[in-house]
Protein backbone atom coordinates (compact mmCIF):
# COMPACT_ATOMS: atom_id res chain seq x y z
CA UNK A 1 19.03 -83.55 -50.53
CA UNK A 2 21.93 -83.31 -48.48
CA UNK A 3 22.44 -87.61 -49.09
CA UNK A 4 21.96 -87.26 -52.78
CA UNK A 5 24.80 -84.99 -52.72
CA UNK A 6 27.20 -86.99 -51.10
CA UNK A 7 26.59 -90.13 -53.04
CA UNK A 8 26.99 -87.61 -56.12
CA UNK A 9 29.92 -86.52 -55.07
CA UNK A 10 31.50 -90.07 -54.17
CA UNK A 11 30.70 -91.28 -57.59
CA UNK A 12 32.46 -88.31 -58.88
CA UNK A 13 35.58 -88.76 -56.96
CA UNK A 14 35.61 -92.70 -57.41
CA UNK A 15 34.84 -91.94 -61.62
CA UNK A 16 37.89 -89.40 -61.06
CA UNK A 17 40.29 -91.99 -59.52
CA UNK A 18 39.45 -94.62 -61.61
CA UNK A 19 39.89 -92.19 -64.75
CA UNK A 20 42.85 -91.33 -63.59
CA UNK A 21 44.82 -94.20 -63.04
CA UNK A 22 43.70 -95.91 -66.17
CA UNK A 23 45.08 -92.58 -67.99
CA UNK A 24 48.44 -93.46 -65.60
CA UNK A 25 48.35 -97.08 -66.86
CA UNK A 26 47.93 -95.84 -70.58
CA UNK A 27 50.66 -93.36 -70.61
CA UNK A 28 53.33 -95.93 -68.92
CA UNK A 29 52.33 -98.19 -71.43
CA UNK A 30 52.77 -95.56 -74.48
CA UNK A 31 56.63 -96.12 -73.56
CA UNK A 32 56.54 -99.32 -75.54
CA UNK A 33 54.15 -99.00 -78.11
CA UNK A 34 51.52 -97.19 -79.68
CA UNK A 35 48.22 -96.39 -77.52
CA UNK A 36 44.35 -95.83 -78.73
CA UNK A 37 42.91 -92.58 -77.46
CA UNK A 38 46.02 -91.18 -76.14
CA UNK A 39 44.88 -87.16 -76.79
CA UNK A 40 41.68 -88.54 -74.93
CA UNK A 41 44.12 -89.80 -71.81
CA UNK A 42 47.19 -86.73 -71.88
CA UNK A 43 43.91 -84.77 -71.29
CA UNK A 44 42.53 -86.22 -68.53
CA UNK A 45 46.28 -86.12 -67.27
CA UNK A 46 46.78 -82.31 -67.73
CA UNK A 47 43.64 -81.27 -65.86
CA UNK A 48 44.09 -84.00 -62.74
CA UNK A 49 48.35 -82.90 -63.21
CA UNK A 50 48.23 -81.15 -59.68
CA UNK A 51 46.77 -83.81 -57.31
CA UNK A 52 49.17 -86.76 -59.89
CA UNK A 53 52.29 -84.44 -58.89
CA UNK A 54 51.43 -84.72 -55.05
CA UNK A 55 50.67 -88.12 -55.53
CA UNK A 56 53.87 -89.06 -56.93
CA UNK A 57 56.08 -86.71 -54.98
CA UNK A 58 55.02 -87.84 -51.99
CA UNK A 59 54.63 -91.99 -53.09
CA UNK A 60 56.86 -92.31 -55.82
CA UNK A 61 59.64 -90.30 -58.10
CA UNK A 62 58.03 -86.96 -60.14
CA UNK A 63 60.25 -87.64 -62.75
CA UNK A 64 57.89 -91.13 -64.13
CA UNK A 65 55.14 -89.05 -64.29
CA UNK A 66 56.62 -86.27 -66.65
CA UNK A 67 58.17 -89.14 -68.30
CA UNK A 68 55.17 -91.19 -69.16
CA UNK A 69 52.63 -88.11 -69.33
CA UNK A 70 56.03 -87.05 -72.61
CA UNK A 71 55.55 -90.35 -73.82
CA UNK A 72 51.70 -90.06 -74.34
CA UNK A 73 51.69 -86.74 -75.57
CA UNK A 74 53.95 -87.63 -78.20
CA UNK A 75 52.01 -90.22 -79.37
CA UNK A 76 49.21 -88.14 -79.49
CA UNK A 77 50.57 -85.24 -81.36
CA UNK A 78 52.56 -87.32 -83.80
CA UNK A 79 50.05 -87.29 -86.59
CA UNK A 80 49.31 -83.65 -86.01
CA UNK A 81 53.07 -82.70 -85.96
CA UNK A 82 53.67 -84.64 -89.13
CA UNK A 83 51.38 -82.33 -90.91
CA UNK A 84 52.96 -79.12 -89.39
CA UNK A 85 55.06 -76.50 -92.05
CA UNK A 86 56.86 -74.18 -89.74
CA UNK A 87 59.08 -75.74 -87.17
CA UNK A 88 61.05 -74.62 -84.56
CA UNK A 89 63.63 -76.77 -82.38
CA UNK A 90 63.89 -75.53 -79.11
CA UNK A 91 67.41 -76.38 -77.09
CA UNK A 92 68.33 -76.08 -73.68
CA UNK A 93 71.63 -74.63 -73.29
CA UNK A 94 72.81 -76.71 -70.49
CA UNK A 95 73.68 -78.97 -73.45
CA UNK A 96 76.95 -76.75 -74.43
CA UNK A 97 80.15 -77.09 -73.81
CA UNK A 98 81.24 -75.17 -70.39
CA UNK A 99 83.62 -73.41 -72.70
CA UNK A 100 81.28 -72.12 -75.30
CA UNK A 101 82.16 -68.89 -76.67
CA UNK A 102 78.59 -67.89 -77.77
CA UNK A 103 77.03 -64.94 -76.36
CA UNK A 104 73.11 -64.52 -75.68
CA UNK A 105 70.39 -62.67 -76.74
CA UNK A 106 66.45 -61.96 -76.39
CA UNK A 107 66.47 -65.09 -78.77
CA UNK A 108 68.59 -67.45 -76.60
CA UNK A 109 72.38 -68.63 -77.31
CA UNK A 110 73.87 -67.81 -80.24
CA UNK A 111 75.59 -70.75 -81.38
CA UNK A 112 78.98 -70.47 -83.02
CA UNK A 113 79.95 -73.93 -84.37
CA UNK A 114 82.80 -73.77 -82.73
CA UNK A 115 82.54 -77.79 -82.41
CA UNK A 116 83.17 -78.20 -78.59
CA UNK A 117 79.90 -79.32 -78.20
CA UNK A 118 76.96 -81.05 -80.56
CA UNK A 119 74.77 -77.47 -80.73
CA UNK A 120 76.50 -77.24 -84.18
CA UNK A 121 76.07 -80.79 -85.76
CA UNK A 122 72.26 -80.03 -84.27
CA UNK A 123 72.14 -76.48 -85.30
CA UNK A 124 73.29 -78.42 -89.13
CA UNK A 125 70.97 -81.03 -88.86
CA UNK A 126 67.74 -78.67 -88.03
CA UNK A 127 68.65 -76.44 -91.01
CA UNK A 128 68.84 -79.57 -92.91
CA UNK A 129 65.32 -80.43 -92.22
CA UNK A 130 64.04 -77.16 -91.90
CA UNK A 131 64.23 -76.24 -88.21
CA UNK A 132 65.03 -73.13 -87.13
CA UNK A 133 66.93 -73.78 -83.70
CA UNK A 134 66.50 -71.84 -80.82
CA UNK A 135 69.27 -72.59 -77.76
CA UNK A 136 67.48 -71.27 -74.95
CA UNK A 137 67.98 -71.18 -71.14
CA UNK A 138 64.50 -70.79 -69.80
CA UNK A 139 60.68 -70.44 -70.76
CA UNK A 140 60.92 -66.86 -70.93
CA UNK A 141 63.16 -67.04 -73.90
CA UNK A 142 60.62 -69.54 -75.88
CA UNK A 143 57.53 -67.18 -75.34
CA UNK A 144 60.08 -64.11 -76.61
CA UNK A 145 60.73 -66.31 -79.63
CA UNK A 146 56.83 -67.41 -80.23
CA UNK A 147 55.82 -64.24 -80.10
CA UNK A 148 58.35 -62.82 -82.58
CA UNK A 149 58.67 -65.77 -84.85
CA UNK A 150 55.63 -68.07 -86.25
CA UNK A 151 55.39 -71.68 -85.68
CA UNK A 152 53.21 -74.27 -85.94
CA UNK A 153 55.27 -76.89 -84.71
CA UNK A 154 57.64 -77.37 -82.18
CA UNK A 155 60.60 -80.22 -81.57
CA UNK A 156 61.83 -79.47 -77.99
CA UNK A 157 64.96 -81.30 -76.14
CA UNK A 158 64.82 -80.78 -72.33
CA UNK A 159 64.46 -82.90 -69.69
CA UNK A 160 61.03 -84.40 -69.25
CA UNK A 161 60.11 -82.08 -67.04
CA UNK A 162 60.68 -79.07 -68.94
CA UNK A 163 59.26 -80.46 -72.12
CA UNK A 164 55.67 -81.67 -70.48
CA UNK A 165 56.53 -78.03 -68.59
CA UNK A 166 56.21 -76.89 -72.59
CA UNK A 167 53.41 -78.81 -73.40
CA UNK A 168 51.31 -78.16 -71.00
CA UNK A 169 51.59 -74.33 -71.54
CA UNK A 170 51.13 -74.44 -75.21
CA UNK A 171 47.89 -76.83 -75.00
CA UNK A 172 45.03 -75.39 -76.27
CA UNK A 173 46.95 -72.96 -78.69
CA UNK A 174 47.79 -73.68 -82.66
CA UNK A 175 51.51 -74.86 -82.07
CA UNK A 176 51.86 -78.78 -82.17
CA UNK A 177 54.65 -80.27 -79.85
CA UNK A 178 56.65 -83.13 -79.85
CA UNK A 179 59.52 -83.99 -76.85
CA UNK A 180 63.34 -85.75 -77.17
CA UNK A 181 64.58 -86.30 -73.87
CA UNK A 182 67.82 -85.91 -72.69
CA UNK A 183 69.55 -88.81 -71.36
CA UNK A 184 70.31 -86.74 -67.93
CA UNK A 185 69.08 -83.68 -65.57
CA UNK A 186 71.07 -81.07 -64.69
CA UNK A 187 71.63 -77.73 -65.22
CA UNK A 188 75.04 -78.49 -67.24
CA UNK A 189 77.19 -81.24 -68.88
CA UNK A 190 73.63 -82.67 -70.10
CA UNK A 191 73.52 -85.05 -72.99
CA UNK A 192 70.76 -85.91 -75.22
CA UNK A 193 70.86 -89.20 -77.74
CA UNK A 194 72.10 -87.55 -80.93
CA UNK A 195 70.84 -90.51 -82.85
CA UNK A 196 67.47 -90.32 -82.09
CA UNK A 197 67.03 -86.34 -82.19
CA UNK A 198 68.05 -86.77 -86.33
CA UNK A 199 65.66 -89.81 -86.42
CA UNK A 200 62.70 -87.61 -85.36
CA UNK A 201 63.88 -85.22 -87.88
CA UNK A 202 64.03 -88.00 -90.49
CA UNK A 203 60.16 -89.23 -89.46
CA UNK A 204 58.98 -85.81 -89.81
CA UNK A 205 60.38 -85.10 -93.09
């Protein structure tokens, strides 16, 4: 009985490894193009995350794991976020200028277009394609605004981190997501490619 076990539980583990690196190899390659089954794979991801994030922290760089695990999520919520009629843009506020002048609330940073920064050619854009931005400086201030405010879709800019971070804590529940990396961490001066944050706005339109 005792035998039967153990080989059970070997095939388990080796079905679980094997899983998971082909979900690993699927989600680098969903940097470059389009994947098949990637919901299938960002699932297997999500609930094997913990033992990938030990992996990687102690073997490789954290950061290409958020990074790829983005990249397959996106491509697996794309259709789904197309479809989606209340959107929200969530931005982090280490974006703004060290100077800004905007003062914050339960609902984040109230943006001023004051133009030292890009929060107001974003905060444009997103009413443009009907966004309602939120500049926020942690998760507490995006489950304040969730609560409050309906949404069935969400367009965040972070760092990867924070945006699988988001993901990961909204999967399972009605609101779609879809990431834009910044170009850099940090916790200020942070940039984010302008150019491709209105292009997702245009393919979503």
């Amino acid at each position: 009985m005792y035998n039967l076990i153990g080989k059970l539980l070997l095939v388990f583990l080796g079905l679980s490894i094997f899983i998971s690196a082909l979900s690993l190899y699927v989600s680098r390659v969903s940097l470059t193009r389009s994947v098949w089954l990637s919901g299938f794979f960002a699932n297997v991801l999500d609930f094997f995350f913990l033992p990938l994030k030990y992996f990687f922290c102690k073997f490789s760089d954290p950061r290409k794991l958020d990074r790829w695990m983005v990249s397959l999520k996106n491509s697996a919520h794309k259709s789904d976020f197309a479809k989606t009629k209340k959107r929200l843009m969530f931005v982090p506020h280490c974006m703004r200028s060290l100077d800004c002048p905007a003062y914050a609330t339960k609902y984040g940073i109230q943006c001023k277009s004051c133009g030292k920064c890009v929060m107001g050619e974003l905060k444009e854009d997103a009413k443009e394609y009907g966004y309602d931005l939120y500049i926020v400086t942690g998760s507490s201030f995006v489950k304040n605004i969730l609560k409050d405010h309906y949404a069935d879709g969400v367009l965040v800019i972070a760092c990867d981190y924070e945006i699988n971070k988001g993901m990961r804590s909204l999967a399972g529940t009605s609101v779609v997501t879809y990431g834009v990396p910044m170009l850099n961490d940090g916790c200020y001066n942070t940039k984010v490619d302008y150019d491709l944050v209105t292009d997702t706005m245009k393919m979503f339109a």
